[in-house]
Protein backbone atom coordinates (compact mmCIF):
# COMPACT_ATOMS: atom_id res chain seq x y z
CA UNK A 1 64.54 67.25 13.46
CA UNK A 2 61.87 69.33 14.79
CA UNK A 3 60.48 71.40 17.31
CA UNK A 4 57.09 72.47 19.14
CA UNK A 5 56.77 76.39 19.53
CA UNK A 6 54.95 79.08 21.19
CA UNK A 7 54.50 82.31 19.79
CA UNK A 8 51.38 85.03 20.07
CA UNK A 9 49.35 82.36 22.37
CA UNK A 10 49.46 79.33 19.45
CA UNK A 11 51.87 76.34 19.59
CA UNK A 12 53.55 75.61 16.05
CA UNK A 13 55.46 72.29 14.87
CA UNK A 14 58.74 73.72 12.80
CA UNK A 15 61.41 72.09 10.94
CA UNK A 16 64.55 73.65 9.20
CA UNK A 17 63.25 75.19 5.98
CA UNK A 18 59.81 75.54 7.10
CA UNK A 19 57.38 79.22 6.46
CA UNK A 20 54.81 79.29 9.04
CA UNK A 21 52.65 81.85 9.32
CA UNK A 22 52.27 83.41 13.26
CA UNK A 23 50.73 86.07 14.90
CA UNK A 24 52.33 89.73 14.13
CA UNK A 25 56.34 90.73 15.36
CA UNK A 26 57.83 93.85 15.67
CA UNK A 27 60.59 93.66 12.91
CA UNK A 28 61.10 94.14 9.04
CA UNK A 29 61.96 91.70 6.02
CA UNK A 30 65.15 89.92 6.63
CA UNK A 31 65.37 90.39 10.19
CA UNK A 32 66.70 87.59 12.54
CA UNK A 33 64.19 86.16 14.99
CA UNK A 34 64.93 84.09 18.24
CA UNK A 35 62.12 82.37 19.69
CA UNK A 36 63.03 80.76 23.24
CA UNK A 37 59.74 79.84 23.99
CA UNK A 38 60.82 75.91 23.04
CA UNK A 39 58.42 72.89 24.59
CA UNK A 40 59.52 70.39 22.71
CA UNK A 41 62.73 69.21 20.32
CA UNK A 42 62.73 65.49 18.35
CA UNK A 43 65.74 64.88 17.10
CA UNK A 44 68.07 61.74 15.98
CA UNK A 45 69.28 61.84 19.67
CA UNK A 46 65.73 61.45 20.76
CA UNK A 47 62.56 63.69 22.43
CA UNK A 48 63.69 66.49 24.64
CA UNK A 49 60.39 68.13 26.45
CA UNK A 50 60.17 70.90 28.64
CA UNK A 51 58.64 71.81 31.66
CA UNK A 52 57.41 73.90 30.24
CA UNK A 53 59.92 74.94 28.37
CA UNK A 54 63.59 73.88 27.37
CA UNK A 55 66.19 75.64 28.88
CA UNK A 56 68.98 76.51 26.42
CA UNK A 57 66.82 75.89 23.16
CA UNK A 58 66.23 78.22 20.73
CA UNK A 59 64.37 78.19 17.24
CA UNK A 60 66.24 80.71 14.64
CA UNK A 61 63.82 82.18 12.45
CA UNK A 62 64.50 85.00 9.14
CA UNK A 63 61.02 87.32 8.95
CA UNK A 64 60.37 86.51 5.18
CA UNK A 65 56.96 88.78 4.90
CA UNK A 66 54.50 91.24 6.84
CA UNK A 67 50.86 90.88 5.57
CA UNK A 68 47.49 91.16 6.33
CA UNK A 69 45.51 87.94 5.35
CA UNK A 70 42.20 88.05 3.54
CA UNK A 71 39.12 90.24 4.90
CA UNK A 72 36.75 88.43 7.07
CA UNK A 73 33.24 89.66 7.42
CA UNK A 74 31.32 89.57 10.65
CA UNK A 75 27.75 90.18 10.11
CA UNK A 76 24.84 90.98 12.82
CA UNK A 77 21.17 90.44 12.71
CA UNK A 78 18.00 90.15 14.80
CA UNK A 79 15.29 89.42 13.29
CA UNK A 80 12.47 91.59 13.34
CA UNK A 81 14.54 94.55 14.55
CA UNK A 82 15.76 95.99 12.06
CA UNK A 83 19.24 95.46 13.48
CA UNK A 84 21.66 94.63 11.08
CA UNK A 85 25.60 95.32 11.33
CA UNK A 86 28.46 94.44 9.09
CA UNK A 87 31.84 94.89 9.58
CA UNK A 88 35.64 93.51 8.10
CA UNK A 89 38.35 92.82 9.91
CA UNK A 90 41.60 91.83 8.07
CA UNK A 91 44.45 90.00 10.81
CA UNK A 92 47.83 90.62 10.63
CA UNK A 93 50.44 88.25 10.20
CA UNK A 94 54.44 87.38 9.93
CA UNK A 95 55.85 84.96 7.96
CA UNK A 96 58.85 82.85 9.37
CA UNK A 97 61.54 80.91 7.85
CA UNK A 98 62.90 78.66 9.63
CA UNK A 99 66.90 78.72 9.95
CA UNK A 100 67.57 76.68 12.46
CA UNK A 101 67.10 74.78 15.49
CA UNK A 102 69.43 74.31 18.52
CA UNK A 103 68.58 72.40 21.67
């Protein structure tokens, strides 16, 4: 069984003992997470798709970790200018584990 999920303007594809890696939520290590935001379930009683979204579906989700992934550098140039212009920006993320899944 799975399900399709949005969360922080992405769509995810989840299963029960998944870690997926979203876009940052308020909360700390070990907190419960309810996303409602279901499009899609396939299960053994078949595909169940919103419009867009499933009414009465939820995805259960445990925060496992709060990071920041690795630095990526945005660099700036014109030639002949002497314009140049680095900078770093490091995203933050949460880590899910996926509990559950109830259509």
């Amino acid at each position: 069984m799975y399900a399709i999920v949005r969360t922080g303007g992405k769509q995810y594809q989840v299963a029960c003992g998944d870690q997926v890696r979203v876009e940052k939520l308020e909360g700390n290590v070990g907190d419960n997470i309810d996303l409602v935001d279901v499009l899609m379930v396939v299960g053994d009683d078949g595909v169940k798709v919103g419009q867009p979204v499933l009414e009465n579906a939820k995805v259960t989700a445990k925060i496992a970790e709060q990071g920041r992934a690795k630095k990526v550098i945005v660099f700036k140039k014109k030639r002949r200018k002497g314009y140049r212009l680095k900078n770093g920006h490091r995203q933050s993320y949460t880590a899910l584990k996926i509990e559950d899944i109830s259509a």
